[in-house]
PDB file of N, CA and C in Angstrom:
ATOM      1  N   UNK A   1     103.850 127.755  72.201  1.00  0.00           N
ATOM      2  CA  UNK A   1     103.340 129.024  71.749  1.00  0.00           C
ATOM      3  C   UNK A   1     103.435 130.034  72.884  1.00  0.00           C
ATOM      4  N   UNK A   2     103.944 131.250  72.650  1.00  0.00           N
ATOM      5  CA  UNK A   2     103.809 132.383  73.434  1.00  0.00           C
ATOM      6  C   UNK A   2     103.647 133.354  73.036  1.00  0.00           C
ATOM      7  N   UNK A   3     103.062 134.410  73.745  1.00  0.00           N
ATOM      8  CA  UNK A   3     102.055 135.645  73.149  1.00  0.00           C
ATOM      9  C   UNK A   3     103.607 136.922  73.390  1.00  0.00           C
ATOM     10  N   UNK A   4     103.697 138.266  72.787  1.00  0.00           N
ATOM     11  CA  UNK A   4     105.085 138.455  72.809  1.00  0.00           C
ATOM     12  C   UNK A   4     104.983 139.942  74.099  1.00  0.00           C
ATOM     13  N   UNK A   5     103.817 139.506  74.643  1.00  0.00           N
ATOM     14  CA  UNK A   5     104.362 140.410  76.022  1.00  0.00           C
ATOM     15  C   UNK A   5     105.247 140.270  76.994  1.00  0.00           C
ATOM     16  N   UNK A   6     105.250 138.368  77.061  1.00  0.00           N
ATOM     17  CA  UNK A   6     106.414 137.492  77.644  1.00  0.00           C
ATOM     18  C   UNK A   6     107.291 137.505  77.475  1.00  0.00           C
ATOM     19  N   UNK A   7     107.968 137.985  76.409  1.00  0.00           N
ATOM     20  CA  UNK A   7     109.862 137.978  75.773  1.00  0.00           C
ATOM     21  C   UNK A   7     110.603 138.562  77.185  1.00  0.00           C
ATOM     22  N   UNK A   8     109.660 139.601  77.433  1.00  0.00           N
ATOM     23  CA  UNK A   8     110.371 140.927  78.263  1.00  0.00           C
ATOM     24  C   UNK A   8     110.460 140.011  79.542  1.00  0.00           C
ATOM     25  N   UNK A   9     109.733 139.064  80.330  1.00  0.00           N
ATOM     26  CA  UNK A   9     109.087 139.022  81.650  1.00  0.00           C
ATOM     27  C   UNK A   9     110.498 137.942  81.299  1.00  0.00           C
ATOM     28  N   UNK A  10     111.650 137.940  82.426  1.00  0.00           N
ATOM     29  CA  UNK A  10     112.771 137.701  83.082  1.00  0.00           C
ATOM     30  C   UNK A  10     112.387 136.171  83.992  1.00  0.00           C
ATOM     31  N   UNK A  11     112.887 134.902  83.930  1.00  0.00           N
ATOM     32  CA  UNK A  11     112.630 133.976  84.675  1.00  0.00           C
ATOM     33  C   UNK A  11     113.262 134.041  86.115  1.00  0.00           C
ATOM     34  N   UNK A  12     112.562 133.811  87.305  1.00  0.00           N
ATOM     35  CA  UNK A  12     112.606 133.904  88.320  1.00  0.00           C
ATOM     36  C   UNK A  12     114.144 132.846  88.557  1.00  0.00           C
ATOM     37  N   UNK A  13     114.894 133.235  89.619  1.00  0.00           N
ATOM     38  CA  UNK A  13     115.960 132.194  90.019  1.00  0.00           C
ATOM     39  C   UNK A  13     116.064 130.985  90.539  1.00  0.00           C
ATOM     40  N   UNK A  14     114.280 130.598  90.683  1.00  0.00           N
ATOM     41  CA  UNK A  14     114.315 129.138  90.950  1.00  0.00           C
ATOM     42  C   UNK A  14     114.085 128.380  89.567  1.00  0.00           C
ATOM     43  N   UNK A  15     113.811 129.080  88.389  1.00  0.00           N
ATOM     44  CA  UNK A  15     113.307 128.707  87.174  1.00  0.00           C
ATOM     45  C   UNK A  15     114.859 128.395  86.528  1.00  0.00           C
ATOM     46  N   UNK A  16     115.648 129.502  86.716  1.00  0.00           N
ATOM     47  CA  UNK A  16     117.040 129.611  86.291  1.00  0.00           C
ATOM     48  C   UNK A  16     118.009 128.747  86.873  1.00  0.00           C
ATOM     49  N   UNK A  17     117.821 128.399  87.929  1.00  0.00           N
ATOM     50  CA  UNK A  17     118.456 127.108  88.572  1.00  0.00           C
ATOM     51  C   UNK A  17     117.935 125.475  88.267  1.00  0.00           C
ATOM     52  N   UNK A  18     117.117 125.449  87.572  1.00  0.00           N
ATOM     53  CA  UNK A  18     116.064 124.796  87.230  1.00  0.00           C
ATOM     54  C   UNK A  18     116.738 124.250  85.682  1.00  0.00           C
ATOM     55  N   UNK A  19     117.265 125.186  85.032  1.00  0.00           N
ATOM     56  CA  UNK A  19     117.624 125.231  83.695  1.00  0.00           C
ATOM     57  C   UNK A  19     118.691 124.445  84.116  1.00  0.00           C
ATOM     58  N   UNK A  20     119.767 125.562  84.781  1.00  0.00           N
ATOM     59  CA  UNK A  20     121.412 125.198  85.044  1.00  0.00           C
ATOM     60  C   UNK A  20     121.072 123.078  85.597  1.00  0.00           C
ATOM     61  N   UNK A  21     120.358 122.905  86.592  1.00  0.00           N
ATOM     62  CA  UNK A  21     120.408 121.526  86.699  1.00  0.00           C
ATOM     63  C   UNK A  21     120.158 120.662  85.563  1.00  0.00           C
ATOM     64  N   UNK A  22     119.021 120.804  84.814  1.00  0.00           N
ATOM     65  CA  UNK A  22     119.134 120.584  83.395  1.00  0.00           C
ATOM     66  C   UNK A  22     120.332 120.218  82.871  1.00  0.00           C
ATOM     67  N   UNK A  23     120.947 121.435  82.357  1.00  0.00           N
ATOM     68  CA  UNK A  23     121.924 121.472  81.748  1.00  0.00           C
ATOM     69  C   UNK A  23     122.963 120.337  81.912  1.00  0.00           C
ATOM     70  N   UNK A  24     122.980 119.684  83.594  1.00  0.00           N
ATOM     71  CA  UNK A  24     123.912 119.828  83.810  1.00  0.00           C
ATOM     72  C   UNK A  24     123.837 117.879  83.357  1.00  0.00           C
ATOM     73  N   UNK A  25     122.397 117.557  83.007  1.00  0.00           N
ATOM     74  CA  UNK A  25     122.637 116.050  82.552  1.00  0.00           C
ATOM     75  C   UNK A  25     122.860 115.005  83.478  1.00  0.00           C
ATOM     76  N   UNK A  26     122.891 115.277  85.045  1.00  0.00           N
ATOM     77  CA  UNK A  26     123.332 114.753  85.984  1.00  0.00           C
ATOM     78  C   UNK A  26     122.601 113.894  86.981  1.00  0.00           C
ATOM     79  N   UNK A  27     122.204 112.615  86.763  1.00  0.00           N
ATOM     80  CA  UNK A  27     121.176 112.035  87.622  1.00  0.00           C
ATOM     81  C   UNK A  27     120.704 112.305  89.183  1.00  0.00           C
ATOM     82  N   UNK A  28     122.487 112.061  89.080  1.00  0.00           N
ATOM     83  CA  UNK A  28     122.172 112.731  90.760  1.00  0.00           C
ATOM     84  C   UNK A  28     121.864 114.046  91.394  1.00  0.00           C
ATOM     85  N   UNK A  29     121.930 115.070  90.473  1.00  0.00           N
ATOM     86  CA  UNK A  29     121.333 116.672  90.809  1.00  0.00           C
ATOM     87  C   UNK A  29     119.510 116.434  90.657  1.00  0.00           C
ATOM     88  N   UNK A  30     119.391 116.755  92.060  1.00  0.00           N
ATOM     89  CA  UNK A  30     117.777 116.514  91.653  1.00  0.00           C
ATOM     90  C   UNK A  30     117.368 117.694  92.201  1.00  0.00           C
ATOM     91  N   UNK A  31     116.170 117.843  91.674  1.00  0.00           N
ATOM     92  CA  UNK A  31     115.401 119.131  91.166  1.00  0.00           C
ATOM     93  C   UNK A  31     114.238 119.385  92.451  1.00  0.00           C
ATOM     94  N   UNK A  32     114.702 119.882  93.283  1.00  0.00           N
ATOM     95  CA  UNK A  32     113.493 120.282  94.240  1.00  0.00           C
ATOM     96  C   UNK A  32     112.463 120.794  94.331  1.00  0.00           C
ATOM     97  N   UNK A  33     112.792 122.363  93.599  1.00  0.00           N
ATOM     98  CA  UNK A  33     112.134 122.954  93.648  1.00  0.00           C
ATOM     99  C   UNK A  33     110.804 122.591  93.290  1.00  0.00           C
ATOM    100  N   UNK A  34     110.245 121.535  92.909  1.00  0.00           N
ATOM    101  CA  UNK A  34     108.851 121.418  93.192  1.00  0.00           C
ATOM    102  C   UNK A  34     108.584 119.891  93.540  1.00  0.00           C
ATOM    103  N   UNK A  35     109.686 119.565  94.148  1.00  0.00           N
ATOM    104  CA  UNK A  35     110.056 118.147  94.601  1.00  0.00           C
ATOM    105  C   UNK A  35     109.843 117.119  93.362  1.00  0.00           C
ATOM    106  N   UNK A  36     110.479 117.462  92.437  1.00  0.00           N
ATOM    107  CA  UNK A  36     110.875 116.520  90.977  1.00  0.00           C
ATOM    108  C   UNK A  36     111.843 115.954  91.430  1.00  0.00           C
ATOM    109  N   UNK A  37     111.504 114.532  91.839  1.00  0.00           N
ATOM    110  CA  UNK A  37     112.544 113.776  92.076  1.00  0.00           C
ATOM    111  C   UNK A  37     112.168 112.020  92.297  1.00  0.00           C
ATOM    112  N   UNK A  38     113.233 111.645  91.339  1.00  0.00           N
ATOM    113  CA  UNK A  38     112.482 109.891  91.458  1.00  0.00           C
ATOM    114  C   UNK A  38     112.541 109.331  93.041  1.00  0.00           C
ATOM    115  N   UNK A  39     112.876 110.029  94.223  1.00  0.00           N
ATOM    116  CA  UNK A  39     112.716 109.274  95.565  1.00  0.00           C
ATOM    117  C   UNK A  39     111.575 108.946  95.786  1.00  0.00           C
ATOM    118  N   UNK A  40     111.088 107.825  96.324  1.00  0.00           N
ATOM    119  CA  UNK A  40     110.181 107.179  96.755  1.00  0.00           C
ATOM    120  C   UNK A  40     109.708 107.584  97.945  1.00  0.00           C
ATOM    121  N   UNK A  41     108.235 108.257  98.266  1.00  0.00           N
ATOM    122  CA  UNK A  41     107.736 108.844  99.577  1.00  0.00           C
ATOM    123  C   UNK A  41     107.887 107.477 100.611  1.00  0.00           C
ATOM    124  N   UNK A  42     108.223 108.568 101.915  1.00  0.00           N
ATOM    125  CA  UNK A  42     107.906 106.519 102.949  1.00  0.00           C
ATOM    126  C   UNK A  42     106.674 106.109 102.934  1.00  0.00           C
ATOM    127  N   UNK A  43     106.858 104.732 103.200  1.00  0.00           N
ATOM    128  CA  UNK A  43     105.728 103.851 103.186  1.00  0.00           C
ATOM    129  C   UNK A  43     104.981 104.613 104.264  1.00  0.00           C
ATOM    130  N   UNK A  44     105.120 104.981 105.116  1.00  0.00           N
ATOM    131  CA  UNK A  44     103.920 105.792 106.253  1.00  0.00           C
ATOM    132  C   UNK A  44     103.076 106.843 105.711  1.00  0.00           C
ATOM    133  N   UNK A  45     103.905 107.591 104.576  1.00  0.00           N
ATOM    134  CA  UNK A  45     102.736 108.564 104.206  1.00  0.00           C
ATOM    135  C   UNK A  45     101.959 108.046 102.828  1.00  0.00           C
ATOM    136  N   UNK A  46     102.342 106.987 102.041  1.00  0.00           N
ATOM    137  CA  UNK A  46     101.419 106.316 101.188  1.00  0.00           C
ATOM    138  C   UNK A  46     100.423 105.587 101.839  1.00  0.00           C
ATOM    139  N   UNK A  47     100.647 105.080 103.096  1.00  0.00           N
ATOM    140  CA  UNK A  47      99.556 104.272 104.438  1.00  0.00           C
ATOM    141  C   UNK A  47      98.625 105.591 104.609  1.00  0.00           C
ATOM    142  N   UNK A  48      99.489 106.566 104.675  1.00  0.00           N
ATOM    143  CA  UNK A  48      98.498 107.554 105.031  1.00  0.00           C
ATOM    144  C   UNK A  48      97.621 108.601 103.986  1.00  0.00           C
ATOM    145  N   UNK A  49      98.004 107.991 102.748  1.00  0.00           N
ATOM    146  CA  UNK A  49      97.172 108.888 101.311  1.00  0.00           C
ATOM    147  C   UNK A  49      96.445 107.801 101.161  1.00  0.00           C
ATOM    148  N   UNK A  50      96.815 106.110 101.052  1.00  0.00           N
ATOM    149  CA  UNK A  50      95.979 105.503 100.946  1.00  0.00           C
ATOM    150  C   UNK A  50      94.431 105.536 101.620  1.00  0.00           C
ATOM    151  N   UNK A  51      94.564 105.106 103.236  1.00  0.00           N
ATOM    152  CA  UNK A  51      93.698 105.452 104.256  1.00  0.00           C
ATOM    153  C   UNK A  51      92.720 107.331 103.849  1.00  0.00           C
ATOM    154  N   UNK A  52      93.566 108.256 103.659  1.00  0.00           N
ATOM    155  CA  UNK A  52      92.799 109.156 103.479  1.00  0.00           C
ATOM    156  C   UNK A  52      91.551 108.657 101.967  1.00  0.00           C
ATOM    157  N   UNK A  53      91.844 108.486 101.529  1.00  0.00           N
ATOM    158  CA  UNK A  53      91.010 108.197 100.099  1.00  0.00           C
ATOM    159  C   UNK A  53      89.294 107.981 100.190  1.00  0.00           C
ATOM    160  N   UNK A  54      89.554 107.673 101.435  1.00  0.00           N
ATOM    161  CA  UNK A  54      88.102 106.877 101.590  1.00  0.00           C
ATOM    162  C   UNK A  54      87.417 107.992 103.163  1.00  0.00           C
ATOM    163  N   UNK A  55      88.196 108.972 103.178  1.00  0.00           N
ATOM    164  CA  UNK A  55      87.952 110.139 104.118  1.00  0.00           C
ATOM    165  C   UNK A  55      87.101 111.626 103.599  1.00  0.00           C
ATOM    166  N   UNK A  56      86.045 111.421 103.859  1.00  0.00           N
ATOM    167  CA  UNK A  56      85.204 112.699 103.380  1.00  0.00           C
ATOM    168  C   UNK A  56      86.079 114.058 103.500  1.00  0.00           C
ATOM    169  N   UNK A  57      86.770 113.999 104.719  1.00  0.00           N
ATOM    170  CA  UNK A  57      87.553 115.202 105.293  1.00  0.00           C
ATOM    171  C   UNK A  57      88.582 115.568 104.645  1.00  0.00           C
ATOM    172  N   UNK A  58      89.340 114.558 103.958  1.00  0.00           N
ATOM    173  CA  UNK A  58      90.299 114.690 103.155  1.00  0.00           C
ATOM    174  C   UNK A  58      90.344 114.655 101.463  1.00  0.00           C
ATOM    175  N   UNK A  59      89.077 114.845 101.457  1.00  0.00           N
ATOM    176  CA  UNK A  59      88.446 115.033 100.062  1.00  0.00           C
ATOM    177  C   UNK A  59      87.556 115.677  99.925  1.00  0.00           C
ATOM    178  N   UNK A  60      87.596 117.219 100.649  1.00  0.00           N
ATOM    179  CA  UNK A  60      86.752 117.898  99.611  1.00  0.00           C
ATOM    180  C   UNK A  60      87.916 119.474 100.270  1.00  0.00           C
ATOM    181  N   UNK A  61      86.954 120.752  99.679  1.00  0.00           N
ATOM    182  CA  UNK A  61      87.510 122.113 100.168  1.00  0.00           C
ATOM    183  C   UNK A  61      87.787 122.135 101.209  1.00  0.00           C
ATOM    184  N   UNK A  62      88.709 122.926 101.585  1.00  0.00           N
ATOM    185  CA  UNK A  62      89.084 123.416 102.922  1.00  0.00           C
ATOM    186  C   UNK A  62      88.864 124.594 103.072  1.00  0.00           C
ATOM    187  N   UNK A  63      88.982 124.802 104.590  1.00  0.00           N
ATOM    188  CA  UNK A  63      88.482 126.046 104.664  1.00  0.00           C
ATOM    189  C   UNK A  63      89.213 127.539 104.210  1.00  0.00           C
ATOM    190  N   UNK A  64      88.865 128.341 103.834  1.00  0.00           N
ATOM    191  CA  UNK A  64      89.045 129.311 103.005  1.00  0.00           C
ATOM    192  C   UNK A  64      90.599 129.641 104.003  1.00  0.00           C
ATOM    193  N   UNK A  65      90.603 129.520 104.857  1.00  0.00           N
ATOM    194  CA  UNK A  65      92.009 130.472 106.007  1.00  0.00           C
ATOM    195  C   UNK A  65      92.857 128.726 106.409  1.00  0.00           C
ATOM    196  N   UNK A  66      92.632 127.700 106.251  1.00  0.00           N
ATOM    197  CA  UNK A  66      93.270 126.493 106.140  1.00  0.00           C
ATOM    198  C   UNK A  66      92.358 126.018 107.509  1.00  0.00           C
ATOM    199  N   UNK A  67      92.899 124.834 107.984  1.00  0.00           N
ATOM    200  CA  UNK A  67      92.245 123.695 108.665  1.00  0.00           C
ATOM    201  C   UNK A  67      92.688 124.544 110.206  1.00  0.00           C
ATOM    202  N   UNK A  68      91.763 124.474 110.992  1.00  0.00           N
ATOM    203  CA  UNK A  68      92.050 125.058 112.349  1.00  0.00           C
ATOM    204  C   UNK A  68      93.629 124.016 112.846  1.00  0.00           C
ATOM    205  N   UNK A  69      93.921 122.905 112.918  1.00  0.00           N
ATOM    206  CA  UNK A  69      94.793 121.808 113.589  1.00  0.00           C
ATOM    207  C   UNK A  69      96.234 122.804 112.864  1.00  0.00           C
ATOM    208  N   UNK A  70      96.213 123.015 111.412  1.00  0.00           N
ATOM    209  CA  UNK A  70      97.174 123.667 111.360  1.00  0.00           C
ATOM    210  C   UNK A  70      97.669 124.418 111.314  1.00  0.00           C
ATOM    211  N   UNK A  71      96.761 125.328 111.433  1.00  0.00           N
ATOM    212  CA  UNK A  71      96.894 126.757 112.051  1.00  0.00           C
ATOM    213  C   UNK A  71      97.502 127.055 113.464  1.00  0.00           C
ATOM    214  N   UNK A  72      96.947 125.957 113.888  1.00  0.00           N
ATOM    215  CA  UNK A  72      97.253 126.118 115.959  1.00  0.00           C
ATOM    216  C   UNK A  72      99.047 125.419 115.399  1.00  0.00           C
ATOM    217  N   UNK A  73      99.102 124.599 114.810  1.00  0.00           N
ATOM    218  CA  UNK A  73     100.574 124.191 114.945  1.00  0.00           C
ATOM    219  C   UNK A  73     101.503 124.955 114.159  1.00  0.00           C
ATOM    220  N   UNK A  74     101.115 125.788 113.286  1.00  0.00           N
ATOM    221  CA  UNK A  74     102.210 126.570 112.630  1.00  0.00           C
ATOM    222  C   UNK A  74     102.090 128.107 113.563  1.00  0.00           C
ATOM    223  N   UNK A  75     101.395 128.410 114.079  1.00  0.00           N
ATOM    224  CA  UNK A  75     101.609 129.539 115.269  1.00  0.00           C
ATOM    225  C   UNK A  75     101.753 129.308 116.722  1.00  0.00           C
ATOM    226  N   UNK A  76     101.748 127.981 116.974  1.00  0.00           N
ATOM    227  CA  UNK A  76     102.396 127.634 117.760  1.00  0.00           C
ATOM    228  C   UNK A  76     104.144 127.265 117.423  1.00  0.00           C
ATOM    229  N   UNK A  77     104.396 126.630 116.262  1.00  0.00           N
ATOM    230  CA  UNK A  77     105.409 126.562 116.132  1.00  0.00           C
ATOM    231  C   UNK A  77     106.670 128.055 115.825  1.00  0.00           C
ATOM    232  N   UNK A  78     105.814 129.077 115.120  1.00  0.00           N
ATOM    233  CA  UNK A  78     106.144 130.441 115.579  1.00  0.00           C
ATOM    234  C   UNK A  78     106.736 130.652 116.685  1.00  0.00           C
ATOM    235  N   UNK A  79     105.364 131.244 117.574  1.00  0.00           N
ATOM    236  CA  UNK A  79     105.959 131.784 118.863  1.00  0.00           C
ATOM    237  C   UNK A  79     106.988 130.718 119.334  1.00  0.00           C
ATOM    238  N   UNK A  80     107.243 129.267 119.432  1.00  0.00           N
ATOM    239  CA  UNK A  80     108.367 129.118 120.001  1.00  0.00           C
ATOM    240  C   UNK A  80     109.465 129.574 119.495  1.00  0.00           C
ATOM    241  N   UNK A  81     109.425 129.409 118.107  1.00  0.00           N
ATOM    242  CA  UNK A  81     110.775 129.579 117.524  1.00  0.00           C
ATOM    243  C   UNK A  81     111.491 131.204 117.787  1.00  0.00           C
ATOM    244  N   UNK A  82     110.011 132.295 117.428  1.00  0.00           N
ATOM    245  CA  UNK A  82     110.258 133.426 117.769  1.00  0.00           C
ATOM    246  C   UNK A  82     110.551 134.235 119.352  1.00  0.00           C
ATOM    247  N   UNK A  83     109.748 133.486 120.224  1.00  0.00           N
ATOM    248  CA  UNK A  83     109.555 134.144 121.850  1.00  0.00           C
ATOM    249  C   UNK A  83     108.658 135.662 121.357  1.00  0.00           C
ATOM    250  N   UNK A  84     107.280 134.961 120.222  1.00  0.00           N
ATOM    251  CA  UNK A  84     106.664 136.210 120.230  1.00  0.00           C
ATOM    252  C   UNK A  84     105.475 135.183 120.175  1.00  0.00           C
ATOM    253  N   UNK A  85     104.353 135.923 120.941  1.00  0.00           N
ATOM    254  CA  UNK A  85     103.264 135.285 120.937  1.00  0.00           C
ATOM    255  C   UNK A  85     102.539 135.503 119.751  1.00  0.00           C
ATOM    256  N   UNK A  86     101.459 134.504 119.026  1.00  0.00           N
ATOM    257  CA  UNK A  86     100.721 134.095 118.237  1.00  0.00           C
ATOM    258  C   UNK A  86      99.666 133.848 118.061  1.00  0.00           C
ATOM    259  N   UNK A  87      98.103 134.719 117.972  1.00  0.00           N
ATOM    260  CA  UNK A  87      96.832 134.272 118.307  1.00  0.00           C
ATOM    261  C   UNK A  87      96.842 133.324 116.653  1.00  0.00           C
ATOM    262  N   UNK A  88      96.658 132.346 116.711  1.00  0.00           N
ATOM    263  CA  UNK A  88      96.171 131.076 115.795  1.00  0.00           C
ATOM    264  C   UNK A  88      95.022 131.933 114.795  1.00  0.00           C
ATOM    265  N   UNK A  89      94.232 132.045 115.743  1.00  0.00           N
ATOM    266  CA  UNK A  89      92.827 132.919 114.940  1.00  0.00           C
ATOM    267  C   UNK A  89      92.747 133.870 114.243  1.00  0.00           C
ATOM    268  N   UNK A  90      93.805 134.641 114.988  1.00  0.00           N
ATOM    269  CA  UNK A  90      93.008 136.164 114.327  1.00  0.00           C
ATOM    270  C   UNK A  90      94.967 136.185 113.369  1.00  0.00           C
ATOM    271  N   UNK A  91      95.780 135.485 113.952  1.00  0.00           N
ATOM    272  CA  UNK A  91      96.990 135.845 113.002  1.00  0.00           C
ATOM    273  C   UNK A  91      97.824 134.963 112.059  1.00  0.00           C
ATOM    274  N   UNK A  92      97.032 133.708 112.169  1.00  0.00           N
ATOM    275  CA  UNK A  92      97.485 132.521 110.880  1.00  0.00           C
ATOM    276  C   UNK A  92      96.863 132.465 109.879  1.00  0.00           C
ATOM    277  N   UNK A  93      97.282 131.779 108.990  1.00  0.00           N
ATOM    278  CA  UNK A  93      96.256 131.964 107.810  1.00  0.00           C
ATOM    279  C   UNK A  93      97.590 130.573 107.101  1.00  0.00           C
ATOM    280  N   UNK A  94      96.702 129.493 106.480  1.00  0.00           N
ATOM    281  CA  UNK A  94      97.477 128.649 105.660  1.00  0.00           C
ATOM    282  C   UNK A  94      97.049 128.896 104.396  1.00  0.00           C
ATOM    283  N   UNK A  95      97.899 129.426 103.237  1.00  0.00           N
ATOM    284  CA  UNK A  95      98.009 129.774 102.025  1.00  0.00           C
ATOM    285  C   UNK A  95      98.184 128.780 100.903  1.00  0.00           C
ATOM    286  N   UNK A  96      97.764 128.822 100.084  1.00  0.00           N
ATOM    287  CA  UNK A  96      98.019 127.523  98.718  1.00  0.00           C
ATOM    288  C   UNK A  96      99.671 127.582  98.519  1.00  0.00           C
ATOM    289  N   UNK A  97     100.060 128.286  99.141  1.00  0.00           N
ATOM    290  CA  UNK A  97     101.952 128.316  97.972  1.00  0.00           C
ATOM    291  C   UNK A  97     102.237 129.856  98.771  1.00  0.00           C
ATOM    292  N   UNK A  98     103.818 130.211  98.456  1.00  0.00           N
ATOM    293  CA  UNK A  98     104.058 131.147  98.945  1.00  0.00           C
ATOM    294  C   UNK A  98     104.021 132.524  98.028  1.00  0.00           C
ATOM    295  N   UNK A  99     103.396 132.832  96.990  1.00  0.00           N
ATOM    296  CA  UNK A  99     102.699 133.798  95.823  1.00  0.00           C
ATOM    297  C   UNK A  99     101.349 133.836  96.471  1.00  0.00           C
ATOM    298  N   UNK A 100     100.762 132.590  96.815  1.00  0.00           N
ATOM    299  CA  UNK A 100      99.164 133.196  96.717  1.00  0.00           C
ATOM    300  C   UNK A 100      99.466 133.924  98.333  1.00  0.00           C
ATOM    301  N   UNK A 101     100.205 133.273  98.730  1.00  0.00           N
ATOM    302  CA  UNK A 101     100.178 134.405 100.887  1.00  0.00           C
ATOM    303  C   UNK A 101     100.572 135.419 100.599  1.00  0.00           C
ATOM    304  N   UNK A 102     101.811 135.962  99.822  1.00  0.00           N
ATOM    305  CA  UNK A 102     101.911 137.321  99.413  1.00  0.00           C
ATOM    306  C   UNK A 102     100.927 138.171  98.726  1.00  0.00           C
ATOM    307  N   UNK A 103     100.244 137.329  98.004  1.00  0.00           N
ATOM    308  CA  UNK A 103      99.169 138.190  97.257  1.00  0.00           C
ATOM    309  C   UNK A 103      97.849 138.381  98.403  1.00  0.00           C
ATOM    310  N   UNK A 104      97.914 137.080  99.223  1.00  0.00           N
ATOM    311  CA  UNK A 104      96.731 137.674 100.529  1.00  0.00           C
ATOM    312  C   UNK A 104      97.214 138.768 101.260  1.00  0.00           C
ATOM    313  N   UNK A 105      98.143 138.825 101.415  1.00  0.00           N
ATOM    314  CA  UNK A 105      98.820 140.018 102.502  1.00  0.00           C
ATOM    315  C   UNK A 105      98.953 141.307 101.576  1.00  0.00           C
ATOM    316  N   UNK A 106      99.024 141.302 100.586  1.00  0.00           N
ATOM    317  CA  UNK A 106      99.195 142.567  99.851  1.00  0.00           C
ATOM    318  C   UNK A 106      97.547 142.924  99.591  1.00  0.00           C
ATOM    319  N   UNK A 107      96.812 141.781  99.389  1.00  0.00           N
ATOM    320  CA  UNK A 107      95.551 142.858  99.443  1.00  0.00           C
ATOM    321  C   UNK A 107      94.908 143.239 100.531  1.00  0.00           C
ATOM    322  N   UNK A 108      95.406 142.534 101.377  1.00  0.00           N
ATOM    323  CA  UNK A 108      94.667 142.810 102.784  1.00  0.00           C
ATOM    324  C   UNK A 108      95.068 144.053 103.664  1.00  0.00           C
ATOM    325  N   UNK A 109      96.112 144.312 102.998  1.00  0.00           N
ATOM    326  CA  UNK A 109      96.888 145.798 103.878  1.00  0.00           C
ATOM    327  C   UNK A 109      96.616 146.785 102.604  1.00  0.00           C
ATOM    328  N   UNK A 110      96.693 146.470 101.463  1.00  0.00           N
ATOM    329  CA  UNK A 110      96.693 148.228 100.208  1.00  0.00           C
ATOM    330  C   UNK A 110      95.516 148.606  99.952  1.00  0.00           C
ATOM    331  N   UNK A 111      95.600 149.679  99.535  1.00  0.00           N
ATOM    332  CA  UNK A 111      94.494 150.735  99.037  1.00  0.00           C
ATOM    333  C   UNK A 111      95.007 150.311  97.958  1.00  0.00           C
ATOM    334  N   UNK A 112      93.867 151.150  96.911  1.00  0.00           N
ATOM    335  CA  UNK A 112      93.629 151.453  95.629  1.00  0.00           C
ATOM    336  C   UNK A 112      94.482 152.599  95.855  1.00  0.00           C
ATOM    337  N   UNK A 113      95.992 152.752  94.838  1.00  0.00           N
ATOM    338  CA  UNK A 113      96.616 154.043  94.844  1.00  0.00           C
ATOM    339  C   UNK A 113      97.895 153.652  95.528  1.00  0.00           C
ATOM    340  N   UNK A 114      98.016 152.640  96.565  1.00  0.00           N
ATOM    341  CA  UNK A 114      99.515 152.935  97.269  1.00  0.00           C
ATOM    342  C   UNK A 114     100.083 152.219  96.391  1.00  0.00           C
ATOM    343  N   UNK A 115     101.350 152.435  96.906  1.00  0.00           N
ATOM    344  CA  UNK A 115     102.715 151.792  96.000  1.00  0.00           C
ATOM    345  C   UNK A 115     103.526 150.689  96.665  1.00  0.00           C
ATOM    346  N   UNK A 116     103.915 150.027  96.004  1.00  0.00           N
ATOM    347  CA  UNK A 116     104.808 148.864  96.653  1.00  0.00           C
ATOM    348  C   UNK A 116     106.161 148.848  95.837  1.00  0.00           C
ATOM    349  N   UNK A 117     106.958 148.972  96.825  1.00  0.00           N
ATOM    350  CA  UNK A 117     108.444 148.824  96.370  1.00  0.00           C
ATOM    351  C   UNK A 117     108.871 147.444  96.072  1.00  0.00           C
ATOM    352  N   UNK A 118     109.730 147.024  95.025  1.00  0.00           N
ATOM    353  CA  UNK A 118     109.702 145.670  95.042  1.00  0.00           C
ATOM    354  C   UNK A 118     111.437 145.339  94.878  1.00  0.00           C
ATOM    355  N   UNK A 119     111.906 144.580  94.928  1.00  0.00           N
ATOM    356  CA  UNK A 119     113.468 144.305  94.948  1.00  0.00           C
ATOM    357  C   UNK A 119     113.574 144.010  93.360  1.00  0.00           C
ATOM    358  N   UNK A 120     114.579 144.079  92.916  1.00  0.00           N
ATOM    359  CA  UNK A 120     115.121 143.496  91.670  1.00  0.00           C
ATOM    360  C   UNK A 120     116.577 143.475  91.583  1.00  0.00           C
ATOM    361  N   UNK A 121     116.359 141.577  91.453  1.00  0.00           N
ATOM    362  CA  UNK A 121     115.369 140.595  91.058  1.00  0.00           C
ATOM    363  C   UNK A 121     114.165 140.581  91.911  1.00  0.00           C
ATOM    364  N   UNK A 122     113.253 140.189  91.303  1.00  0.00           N
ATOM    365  CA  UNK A 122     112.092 139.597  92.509  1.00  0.00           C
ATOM    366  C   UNK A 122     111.732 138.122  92.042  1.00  0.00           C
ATOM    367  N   UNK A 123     110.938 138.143  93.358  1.00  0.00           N
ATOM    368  CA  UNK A 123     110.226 136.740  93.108  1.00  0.00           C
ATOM    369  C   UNK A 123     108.599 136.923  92.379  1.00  0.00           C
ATOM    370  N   UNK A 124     108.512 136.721  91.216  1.00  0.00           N
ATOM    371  CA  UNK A 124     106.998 136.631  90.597  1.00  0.00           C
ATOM    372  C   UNK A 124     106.427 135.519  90.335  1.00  0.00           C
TER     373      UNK A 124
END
């Protein structure tokens, strides 16, 4: 079932690549984009979902801006890659997916009233 404001709204090109693999009937084309794929994770990180299970820390909310450990390693891993420095604190932020970080960064910089230019195609 779909409501008919949707007819109009255009599928994104990972959705459309998504189809084309489909299409294509092919066992061996596997589907990444949200890691759909019969490979088997390594045994080290099922050791390591197992073991978490029984971890308070790894079972409940996190913190609203992500876990301090990975914050320091993804702005650390920045500035090396960049040769631009990185305060962890005041300039990382770990996001659910890469929509909800755009949508943090877009509200965190606009007013009520400005405009945003957007490419087309975009990513929605």
């Amino acid at each position: 079932m779909s409501v008919s404001r949707l007819e109009y709204i255009t599928k994104i090109g990972v959705e459309q690549m998504g189809d084309l693999a489909d299409s294509l009937q092919d066992p061996d084309v596997l589907r990444l984009e949200n890691l759909d794929t019969n490979i088997a994770p390594p045994a080290s990180a099922l050791d390591f979902t197992r073991n978490a299970i029984g971890d308070d820390d790894a079972n409940s909310y996190l913190p609203f801006l992500g876990l301090d450990i990975t914050r320091q390693a993804a702005a650390g891993l920045v500035s090396r890659q960049s040769g631009q420095a990185y305060d962890w604190k005041r300039e990382c932020i770990i996001s659910a997916g890469g929509l909800s970080g755009v949508l943090n960064v877009l509200l965190a910089v606009l007013e009520p009233g400005d405009e945003v230019l957007m490419t087309d195609p975009t990513y929605v």
